[in-house]
PDB file of N, CA and C in Angstrom:
ATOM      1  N   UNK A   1      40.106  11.282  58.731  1.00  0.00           N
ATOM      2  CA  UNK A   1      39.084  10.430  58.152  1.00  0.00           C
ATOM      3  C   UNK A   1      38.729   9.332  59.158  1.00  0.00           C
ATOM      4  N   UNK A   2      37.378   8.867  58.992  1.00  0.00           N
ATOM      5  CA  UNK A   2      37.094   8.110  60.410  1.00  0.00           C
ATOM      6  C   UNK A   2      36.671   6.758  59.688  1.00  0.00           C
ATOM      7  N   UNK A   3      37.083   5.602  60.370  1.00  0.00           N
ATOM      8  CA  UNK A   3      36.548   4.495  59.539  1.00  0.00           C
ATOM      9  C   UNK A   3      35.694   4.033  60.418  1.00  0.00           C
ATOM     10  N   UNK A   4      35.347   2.808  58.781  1.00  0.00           N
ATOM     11  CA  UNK A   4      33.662   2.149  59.692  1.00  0.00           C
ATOM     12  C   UNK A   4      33.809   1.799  61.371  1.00  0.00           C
ATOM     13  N   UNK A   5      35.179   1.312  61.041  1.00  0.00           N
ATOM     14  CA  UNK A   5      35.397   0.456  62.491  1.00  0.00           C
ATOM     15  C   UNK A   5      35.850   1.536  64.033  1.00  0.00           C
ATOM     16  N   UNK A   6      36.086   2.858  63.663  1.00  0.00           N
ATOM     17  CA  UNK A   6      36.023   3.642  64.487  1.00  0.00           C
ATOM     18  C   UNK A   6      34.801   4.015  64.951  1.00  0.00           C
ATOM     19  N   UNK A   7      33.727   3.888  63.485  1.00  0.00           N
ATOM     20  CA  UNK A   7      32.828   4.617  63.748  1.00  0.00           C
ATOM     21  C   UNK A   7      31.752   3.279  65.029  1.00  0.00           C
ATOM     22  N   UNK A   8      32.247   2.225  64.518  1.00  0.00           N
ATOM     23  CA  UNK A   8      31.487   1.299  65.500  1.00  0.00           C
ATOM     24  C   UNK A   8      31.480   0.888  66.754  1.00  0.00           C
ATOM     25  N   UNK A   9      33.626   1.116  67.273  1.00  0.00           N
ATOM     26  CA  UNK A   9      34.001   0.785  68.192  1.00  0.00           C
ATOM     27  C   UNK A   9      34.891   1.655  68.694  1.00  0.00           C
ATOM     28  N   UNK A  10      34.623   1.952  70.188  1.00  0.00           N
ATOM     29  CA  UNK A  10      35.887   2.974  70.824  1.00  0.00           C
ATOM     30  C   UNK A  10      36.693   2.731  72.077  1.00  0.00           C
ATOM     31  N   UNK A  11      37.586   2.868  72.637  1.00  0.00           N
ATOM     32  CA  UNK A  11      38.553   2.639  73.719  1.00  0.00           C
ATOM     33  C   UNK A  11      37.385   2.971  74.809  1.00  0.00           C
ATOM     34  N   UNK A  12      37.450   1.805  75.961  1.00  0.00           N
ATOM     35  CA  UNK A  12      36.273   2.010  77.578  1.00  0.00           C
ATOM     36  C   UNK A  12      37.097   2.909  77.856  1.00  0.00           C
ATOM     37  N   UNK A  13      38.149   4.163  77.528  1.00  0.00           N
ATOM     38  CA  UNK A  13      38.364   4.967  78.266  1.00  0.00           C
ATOM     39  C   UNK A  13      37.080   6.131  77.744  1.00  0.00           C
ATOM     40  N   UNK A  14      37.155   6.289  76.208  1.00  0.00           N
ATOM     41  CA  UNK A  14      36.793   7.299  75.619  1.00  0.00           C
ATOM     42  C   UNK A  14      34.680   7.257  76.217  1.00  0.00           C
ATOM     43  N   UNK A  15      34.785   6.151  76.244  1.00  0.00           N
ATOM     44  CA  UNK A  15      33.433   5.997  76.522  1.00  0.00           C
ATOM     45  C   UNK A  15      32.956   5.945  77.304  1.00  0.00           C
ATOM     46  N   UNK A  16      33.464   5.690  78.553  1.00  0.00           N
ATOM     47  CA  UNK A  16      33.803   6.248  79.999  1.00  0.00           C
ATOM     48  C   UNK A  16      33.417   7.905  80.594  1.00  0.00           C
ATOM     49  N   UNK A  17      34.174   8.505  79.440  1.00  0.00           N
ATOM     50  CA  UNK A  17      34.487   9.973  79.743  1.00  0.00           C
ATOM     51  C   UNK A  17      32.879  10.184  79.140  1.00  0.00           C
ATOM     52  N   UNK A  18      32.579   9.391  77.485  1.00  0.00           N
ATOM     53  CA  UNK A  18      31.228  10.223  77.717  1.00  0.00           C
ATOM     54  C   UNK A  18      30.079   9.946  78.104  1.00  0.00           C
ATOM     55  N   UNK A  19      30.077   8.906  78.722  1.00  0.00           N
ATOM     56  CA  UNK A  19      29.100   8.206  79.568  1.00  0.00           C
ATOM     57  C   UNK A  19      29.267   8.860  81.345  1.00  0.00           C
ATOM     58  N   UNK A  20      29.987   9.610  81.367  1.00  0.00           N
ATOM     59  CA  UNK A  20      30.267  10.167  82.562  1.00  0.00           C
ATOM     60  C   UNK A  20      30.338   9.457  83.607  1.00  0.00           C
ATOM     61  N   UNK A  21      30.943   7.715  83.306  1.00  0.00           N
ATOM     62  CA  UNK A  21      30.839   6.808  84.122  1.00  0.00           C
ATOM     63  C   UNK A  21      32.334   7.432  85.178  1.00  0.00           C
ATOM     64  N   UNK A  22      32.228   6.625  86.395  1.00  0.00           N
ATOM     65  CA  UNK A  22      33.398   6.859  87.496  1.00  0.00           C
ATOM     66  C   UNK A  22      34.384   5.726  87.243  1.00  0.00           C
ATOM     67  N   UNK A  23      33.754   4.260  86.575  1.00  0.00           N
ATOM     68  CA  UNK A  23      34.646   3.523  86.298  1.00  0.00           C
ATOM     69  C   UNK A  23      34.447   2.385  85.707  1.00  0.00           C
ATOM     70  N   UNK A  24      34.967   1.319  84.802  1.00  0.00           N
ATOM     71  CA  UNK A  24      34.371   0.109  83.921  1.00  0.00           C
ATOM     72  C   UNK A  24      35.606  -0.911  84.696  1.00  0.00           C
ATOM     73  N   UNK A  25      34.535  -2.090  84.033  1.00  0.00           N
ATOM     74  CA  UNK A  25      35.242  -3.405  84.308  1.00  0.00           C
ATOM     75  C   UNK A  25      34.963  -4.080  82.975  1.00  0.00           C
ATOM     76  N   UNK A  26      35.848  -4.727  82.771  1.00  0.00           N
ATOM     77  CA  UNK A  26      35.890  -5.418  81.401  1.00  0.00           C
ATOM     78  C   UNK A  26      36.185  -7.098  81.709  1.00  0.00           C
ATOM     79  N   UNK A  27      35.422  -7.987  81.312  1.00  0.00           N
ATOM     80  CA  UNK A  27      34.917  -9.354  81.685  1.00  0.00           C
ATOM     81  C   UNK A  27      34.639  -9.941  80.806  1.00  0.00           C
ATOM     82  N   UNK A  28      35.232 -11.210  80.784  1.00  0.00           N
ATOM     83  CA  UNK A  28      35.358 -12.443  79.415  1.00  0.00           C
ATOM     84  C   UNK A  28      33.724 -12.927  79.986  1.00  0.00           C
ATOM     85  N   UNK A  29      33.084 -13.076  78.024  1.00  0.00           N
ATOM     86  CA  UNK A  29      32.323 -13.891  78.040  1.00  0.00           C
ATOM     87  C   UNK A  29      32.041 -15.087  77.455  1.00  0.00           C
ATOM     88  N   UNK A  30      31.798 -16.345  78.061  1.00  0.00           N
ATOM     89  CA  UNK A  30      31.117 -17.548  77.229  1.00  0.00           C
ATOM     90  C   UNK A  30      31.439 -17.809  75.277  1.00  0.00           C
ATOM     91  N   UNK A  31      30.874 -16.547  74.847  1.00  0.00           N
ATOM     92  CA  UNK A  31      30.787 -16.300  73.380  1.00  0.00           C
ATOM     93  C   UNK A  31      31.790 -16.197  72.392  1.00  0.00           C
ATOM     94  N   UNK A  32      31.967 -15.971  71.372  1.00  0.00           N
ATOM     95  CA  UNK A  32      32.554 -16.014  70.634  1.00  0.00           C
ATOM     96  C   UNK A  32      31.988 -15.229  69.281  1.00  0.00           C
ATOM     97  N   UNK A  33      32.817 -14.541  68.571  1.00  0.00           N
ATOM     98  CA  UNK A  33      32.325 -13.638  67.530  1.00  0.00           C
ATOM     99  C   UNK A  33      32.655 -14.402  66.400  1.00  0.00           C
ATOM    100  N   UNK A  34      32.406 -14.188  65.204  1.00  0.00           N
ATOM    101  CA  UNK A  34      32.054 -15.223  64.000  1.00  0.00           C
ATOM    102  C   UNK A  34      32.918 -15.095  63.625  1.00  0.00           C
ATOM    103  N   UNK A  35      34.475 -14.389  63.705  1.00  0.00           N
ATOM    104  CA  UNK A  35      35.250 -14.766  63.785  1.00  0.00           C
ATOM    105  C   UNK A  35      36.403 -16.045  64.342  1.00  0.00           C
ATOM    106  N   UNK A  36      35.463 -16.340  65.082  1.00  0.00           N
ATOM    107  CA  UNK A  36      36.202 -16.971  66.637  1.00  0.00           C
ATOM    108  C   UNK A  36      36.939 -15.752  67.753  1.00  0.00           C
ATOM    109  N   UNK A  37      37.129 -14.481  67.341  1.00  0.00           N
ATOM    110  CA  UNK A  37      37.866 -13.653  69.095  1.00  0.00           C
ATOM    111  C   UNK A  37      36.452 -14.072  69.844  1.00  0.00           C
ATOM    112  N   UNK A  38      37.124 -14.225  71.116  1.00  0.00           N
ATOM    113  CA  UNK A  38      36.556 -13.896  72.585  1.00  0.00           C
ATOM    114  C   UNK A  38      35.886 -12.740  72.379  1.00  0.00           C
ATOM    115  N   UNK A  39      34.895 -12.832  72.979  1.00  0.00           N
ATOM    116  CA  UNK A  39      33.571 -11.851  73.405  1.00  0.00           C
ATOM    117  C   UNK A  39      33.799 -11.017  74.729  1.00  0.00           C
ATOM    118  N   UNK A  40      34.083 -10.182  75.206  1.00  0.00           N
ATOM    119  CA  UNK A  40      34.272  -9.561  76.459  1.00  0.00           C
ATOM    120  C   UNK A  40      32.890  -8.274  76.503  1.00  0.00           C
ATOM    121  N   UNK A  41      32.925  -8.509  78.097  1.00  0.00           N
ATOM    122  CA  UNK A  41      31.821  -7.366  78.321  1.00  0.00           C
ATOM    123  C   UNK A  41      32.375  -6.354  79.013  1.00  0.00           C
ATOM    124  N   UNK A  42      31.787  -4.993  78.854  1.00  0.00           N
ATOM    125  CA  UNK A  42      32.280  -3.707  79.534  1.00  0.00           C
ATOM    126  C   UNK A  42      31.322  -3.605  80.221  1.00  0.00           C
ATOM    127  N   UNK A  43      31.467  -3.298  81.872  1.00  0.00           N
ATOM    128  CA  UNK A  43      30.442  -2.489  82.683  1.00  0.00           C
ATOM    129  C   UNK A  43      30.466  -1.386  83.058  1.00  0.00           C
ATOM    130  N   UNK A  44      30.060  -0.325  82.783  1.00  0.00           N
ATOM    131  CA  UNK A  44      30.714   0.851  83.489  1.00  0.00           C
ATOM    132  C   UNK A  44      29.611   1.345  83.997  1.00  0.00           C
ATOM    133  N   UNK A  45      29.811   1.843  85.539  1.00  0.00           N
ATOM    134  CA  UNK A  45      29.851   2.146  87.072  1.00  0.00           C
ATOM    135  C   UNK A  45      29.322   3.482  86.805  1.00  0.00           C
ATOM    136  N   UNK A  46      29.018   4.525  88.247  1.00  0.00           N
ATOM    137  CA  UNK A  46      28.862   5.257  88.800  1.00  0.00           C
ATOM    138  C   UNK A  46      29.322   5.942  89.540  1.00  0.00           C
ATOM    139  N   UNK A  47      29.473   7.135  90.552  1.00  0.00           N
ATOM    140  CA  UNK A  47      30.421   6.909  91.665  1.00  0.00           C
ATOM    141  C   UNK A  47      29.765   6.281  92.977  1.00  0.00           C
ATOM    142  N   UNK A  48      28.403   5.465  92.913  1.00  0.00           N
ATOM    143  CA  UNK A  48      28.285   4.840  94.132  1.00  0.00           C
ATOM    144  C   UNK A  48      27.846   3.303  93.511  1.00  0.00           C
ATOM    145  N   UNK A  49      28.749   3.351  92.543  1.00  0.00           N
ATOM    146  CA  UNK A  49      29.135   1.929  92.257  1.00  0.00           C
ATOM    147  C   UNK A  49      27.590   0.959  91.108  1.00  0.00           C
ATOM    148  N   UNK A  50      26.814   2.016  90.961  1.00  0.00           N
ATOM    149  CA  UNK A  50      25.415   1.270  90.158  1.00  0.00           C
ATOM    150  C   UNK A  50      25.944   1.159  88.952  1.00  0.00           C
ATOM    151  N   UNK A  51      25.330   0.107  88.465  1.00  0.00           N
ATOM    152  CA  UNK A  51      25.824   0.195  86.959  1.00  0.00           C
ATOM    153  C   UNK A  51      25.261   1.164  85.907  1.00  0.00           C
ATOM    154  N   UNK A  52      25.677   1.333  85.029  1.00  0.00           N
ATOM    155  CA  UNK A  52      25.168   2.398  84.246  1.00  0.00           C
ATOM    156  C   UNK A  52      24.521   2.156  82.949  1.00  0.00           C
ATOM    157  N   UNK A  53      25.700   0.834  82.312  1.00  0.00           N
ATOM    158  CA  UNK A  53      25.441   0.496  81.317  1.00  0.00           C
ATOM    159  C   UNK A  53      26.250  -0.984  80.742  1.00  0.00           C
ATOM    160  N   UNK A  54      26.124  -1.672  79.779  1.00  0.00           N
ATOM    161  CA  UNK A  54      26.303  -2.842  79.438  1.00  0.00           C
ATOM    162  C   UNK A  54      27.172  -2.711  78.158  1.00  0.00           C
ATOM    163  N   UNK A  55      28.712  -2.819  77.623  1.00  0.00           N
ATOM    164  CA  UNK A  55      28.932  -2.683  76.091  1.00  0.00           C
ATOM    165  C   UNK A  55      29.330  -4.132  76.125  1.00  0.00           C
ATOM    166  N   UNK A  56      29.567  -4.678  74.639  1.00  0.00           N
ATOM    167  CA  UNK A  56      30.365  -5.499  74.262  1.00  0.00           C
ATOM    168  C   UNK A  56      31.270  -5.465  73.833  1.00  0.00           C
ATOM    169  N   UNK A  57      32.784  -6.283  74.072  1.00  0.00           N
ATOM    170  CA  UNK A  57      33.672  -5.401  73.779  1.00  0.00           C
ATOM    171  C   UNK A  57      35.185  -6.801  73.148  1.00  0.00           C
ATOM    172  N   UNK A  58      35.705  -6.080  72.650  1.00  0.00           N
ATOM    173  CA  UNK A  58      37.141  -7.753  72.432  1.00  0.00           C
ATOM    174  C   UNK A  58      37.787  -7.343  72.445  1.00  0.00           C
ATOM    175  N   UNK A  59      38.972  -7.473  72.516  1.00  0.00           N
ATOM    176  CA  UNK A  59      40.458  -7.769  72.954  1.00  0.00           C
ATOM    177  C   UNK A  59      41.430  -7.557  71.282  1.00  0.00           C
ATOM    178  N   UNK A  60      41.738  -6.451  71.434  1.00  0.00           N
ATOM    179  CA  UNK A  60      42.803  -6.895  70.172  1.00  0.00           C
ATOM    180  C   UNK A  60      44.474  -6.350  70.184  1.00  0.00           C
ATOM    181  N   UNK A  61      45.183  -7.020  69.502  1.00  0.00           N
ATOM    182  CA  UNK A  61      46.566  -6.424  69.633  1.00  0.00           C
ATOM    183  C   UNK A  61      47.129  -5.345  68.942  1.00  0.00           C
ATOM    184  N   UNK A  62      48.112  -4.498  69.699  1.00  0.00           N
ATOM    185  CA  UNK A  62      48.668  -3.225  69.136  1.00  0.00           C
ATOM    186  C   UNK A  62      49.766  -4.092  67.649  1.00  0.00           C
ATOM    187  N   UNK A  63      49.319  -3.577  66.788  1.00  0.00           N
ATOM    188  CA  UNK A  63      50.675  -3.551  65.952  1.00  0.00           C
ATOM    189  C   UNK A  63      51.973  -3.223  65.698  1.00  0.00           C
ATOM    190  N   UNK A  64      52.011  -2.178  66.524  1.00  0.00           N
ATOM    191  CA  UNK A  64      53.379  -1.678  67.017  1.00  0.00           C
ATOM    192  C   UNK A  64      54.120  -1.649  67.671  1.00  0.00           C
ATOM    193  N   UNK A  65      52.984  -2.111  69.260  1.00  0.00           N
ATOM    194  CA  UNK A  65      53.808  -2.578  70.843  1.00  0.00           C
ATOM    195  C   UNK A  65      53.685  -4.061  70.631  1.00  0.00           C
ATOM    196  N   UNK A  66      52.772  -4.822  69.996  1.00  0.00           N
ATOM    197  CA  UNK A  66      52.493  -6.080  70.603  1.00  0.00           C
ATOM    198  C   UNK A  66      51.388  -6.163  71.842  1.00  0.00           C
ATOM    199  N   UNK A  67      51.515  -5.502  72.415  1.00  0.00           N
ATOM    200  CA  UNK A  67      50.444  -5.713  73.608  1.00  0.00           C
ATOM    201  C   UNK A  67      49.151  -5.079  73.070  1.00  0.00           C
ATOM    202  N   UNK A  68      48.208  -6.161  74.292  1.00  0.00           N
ATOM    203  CA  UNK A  68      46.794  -6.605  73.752  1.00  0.00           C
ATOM    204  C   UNK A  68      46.314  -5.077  74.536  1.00  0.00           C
ATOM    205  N   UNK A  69      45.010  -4.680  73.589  1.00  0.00           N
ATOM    206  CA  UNK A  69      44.058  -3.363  74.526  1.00  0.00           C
ATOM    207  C   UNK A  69      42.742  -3.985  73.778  1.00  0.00           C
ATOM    208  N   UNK A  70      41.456  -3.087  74.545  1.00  0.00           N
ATOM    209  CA  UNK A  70      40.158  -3.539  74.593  1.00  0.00           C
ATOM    210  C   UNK A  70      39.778  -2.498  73.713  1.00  0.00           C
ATOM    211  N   UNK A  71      38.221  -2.526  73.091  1.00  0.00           N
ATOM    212  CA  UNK A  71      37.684  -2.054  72.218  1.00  0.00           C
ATOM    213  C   UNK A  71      36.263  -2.256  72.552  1.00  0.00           C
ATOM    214  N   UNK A  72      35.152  -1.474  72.940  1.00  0.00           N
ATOM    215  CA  UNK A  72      33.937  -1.760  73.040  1.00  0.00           C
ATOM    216  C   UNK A  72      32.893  -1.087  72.128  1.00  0.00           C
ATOM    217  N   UNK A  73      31.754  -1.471  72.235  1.00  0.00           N
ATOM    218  CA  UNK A  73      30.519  -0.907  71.026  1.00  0.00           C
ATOM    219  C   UNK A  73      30.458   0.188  71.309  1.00  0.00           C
ATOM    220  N   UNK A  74      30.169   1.018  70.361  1.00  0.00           N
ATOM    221  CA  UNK A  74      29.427   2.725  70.769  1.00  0.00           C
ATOM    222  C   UNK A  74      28.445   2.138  71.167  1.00  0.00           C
ATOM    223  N   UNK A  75      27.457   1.445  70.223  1.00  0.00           N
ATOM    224  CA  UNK A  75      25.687   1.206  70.592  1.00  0.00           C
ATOM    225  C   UNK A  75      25.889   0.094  71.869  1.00  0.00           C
ATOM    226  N   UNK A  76      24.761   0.591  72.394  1.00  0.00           N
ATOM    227  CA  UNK A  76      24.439  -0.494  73.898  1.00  0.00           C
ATOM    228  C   UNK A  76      24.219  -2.075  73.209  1.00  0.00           C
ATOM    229  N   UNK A  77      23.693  -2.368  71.852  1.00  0.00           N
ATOM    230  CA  UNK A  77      23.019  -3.954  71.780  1.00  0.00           C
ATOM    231  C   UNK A  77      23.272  -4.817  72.461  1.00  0.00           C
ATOM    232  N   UNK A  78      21.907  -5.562  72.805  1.00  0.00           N
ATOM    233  CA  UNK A  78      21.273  -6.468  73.407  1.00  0.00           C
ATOM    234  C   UNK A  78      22.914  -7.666  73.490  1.00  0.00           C
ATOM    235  N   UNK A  79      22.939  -8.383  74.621  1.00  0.00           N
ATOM    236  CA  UNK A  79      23.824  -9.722  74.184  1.00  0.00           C
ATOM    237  C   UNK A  79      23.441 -10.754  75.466  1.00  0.00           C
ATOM    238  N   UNK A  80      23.993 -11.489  75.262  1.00  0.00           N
ATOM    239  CA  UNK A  80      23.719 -12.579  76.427  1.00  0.00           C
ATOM    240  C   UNK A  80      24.490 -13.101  77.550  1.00  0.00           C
ATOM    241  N   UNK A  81      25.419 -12.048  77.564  1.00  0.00           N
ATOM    242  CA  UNK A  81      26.085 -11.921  78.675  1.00  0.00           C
ATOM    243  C   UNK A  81      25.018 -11.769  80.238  1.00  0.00           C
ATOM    244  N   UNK A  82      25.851 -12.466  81.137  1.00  0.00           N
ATOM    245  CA  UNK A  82      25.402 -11.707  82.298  1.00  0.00           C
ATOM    246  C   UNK A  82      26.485 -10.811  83.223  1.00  0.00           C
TER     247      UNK A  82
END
């Protein structure tokens, strides 16, 4: 069963693979979500390094390890990152 929040957000690996990007960078932004988490941006690359595309993405913690992993949009939307 897939939830809303899968259906909204997926690991920059998974999205990587289907964006057929060569590689992402993930970068704190300015913002803040109405929550208050940090706003982070995903860039993911090419293999001669162009960008491809823009996600938005945050930071959240494993429940089971403790350690923090990233999460970015399926949809591209607009943000104000640079």
């Amino acid at each position: 069963m897939t939830s809303d929040f899968q259906l909204k957000w997926a690991f920059p690996s998974e999205l990587k693979q289907q964006l057929e990007a060569a590689s992402y960078d993930i970068r704190p932004l300015p913002e803040k979500f109405r929550s208050g988490r940090q706003k982070f941006e995903c860039l993911f690359f090419d293999r001669g390094n162009a960008l491809i595309c823009r996600r938005i993405g945050m930071s959240l913690t494993s429940k089971k390890s403790g350690k923090d992993y990233y999460v970015v949009s399926r949809s591209p939307g607009v943000h104000s990152g640079k």
